[in-house]
N, C-alpha and C. Protein backbone atom coordinates (compact mmCIF):
# COMPACT_ATOMS: atom_id res chain seq x y z
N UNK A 1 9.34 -26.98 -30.30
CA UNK A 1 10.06 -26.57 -29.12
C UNK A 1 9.84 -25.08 -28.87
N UNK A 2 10.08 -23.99 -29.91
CA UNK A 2 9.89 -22.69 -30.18
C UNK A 2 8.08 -22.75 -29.34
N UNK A 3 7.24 -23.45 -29.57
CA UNK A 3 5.65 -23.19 -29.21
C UNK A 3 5.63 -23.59 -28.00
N UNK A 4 6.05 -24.38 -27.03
CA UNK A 4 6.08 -24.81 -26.09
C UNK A 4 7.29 -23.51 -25.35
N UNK A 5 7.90 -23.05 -25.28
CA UNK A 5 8.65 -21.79 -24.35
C UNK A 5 7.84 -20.86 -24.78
N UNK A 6 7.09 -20.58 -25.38
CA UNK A 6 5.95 -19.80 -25.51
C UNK A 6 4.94 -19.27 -24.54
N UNK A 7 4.41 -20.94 -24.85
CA UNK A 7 3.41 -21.06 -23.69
C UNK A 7 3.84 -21.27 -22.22
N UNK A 8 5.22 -21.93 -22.00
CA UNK A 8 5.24 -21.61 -20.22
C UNK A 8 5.32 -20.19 -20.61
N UNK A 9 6.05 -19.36 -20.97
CA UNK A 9 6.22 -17.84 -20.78
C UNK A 9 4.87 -17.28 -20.54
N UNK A 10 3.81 -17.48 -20.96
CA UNK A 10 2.33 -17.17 -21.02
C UNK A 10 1.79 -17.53 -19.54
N UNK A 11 2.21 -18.97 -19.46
CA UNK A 11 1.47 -19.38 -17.96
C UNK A 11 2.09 -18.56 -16.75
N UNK A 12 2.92 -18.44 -16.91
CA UNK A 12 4.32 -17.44 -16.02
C UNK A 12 3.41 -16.06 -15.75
N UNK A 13 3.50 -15.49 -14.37
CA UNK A 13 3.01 -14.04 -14.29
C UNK A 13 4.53 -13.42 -13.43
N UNK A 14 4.49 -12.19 -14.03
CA UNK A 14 5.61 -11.34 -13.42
C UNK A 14 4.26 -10.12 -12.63
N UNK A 15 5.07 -10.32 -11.43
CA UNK A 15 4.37 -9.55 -10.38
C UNK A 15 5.48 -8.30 -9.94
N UNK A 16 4.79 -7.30 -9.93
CA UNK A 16 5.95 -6.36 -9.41
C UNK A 16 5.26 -5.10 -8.43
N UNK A 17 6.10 -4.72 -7.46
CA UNK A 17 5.30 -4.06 -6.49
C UNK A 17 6.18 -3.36 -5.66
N UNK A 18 5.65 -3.11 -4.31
CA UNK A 18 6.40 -1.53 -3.56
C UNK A 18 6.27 -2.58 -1.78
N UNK A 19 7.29 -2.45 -1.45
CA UNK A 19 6.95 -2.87 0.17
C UNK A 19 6.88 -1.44 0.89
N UNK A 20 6.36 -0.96 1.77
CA UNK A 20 6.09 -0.19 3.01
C UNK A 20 5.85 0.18 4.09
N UNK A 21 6.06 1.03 4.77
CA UNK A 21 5.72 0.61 6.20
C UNK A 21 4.10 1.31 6.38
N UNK A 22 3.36 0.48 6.57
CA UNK A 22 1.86 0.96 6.86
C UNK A 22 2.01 2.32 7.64
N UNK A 23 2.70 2.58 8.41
CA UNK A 23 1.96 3.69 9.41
C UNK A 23 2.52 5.05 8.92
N UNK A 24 4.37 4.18 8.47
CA UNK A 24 4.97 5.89 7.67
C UNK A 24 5.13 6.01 6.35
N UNK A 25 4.69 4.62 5.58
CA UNK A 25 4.77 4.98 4.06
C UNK A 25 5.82 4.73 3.75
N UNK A 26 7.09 4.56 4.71
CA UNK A 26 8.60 4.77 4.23
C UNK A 26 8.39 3.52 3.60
N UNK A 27 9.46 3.31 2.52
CA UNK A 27 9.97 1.92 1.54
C UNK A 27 10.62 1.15 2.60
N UNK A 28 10.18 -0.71 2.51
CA UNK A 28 11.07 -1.65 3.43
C UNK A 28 12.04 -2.03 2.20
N UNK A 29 13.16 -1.64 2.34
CA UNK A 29 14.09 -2.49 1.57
C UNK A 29 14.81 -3.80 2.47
N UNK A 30 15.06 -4.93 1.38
CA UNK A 30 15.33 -6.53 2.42
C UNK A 30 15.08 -7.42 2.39
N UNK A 31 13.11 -6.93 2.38
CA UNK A 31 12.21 -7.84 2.66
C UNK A 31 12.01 -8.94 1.92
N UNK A 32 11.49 -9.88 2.53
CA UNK A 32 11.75 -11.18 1.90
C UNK A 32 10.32 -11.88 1.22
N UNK A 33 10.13 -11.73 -0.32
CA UNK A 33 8.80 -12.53 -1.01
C UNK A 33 9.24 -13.71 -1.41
N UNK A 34 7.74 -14.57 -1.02
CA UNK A 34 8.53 -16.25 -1.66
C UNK A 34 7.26 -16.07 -2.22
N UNK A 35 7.03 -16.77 -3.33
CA UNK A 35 5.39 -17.64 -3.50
C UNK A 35 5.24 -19.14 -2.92
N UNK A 36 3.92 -18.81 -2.79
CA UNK A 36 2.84 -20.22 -2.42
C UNK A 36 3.97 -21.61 -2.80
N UNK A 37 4.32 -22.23 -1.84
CA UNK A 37 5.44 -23.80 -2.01
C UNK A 37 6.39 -22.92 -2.54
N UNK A 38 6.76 -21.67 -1.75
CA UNK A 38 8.47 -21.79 -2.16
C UNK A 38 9.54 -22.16 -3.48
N UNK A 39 8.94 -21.69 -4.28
CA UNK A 39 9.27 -22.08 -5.93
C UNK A 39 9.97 -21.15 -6.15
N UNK A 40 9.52 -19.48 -6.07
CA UNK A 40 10.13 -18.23 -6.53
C UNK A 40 10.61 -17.48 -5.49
N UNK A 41 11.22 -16.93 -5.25
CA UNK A 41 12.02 -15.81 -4.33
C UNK A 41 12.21 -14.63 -4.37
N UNK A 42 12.27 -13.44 -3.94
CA UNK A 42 12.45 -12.00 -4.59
C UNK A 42 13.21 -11.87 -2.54
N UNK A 43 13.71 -10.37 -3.24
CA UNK A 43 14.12 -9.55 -2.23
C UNK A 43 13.65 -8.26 -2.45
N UNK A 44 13.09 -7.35 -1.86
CA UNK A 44 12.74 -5.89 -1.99
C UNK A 44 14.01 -5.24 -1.76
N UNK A 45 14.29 -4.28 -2.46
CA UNK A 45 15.30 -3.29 -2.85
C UNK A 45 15.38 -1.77 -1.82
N UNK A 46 16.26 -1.27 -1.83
CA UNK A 46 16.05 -0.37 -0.54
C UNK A 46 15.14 0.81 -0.77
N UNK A 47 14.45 0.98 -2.08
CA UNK A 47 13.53 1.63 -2.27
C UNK A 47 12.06 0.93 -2.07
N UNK A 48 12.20 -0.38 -1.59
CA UNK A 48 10.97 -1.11 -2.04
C UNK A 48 10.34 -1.80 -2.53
N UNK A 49 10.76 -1.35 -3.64
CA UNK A 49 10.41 -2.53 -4.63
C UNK A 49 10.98 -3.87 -4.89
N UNK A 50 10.32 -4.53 -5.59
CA UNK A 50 10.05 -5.75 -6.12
C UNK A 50 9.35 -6.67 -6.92
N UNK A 51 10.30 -7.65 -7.55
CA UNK A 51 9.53 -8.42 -8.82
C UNK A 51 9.91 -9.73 -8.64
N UNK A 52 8.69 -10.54 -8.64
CA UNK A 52 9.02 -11.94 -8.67
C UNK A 52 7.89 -12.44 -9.86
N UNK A 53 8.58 -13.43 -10.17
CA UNK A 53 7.56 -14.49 -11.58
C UNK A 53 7.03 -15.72 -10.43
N UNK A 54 5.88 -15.73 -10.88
CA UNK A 54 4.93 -16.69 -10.53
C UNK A 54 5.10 -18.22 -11.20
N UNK A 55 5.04 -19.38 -10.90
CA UNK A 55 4.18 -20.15 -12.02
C UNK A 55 3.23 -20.29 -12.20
N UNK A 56 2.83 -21.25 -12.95
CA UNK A 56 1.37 -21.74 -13.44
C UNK A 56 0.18 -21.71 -12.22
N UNK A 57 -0.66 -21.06 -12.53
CA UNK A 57 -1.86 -21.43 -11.32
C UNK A 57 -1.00 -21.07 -9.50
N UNK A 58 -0.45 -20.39 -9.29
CA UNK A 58 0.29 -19.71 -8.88
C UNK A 58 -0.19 -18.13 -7.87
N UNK A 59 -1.14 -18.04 -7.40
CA UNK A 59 -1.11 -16.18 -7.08
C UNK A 59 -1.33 -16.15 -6.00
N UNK A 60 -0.14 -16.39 -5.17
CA UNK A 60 -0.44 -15.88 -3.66
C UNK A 60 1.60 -16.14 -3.66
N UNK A 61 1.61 -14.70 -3.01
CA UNK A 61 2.97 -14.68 -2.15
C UNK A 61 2.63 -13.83 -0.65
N UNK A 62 4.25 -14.66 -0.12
CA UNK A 62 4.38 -13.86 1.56
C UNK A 62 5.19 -12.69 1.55
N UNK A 63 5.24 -11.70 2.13
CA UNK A 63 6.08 -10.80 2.62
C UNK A 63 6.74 -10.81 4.06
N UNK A 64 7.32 -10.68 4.14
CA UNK A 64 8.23 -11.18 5.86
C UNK A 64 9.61 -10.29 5.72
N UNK A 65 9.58 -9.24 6.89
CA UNK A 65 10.60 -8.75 6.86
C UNK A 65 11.56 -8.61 8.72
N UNK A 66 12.36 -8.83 8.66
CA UNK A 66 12.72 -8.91 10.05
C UNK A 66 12.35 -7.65 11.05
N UNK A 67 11.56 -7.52 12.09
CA UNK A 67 11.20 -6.37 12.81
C UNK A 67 10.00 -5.99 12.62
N UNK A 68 8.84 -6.50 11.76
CA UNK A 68 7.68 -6.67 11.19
C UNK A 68 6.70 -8.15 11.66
N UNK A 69 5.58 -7.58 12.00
CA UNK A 69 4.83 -8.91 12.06
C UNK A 69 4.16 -9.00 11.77
């Protein structure tokens, strides 16, 4: 049991990152990350940032923030 929470922990990626506004650099805090089928969720923080865990075979998320397109 101990070897098996192991290995999901292994297949698992923690992604962590900065939202911004392209033109002024300022931090989007709010914003809304899901991954690929909606499995994981994050919110960006009013500095920006953000961390969401992936699963398995897993590497693509959206960013979407209201007032942004």
């Amino acid at each position: 049991m101990g070897l098996m929470c192991i290995i999901v922990s292994i297949a698992q990626t923690a992604v962590t990152g900065k939202i911004s506004d392209e033109k002024t650099g300022l931090p989007i805090g709010g914003a809304t990350i899901i991954s690929k089928g909606g499995k994981a969720l994050s919110v960006s923080l009013n500095d920006g940032t953000f961390s969401i865990t992936l699963g398995p075979g897993n590497k693509e998320i959206t960013v979407s923030s209201i007032g942004y397109a």
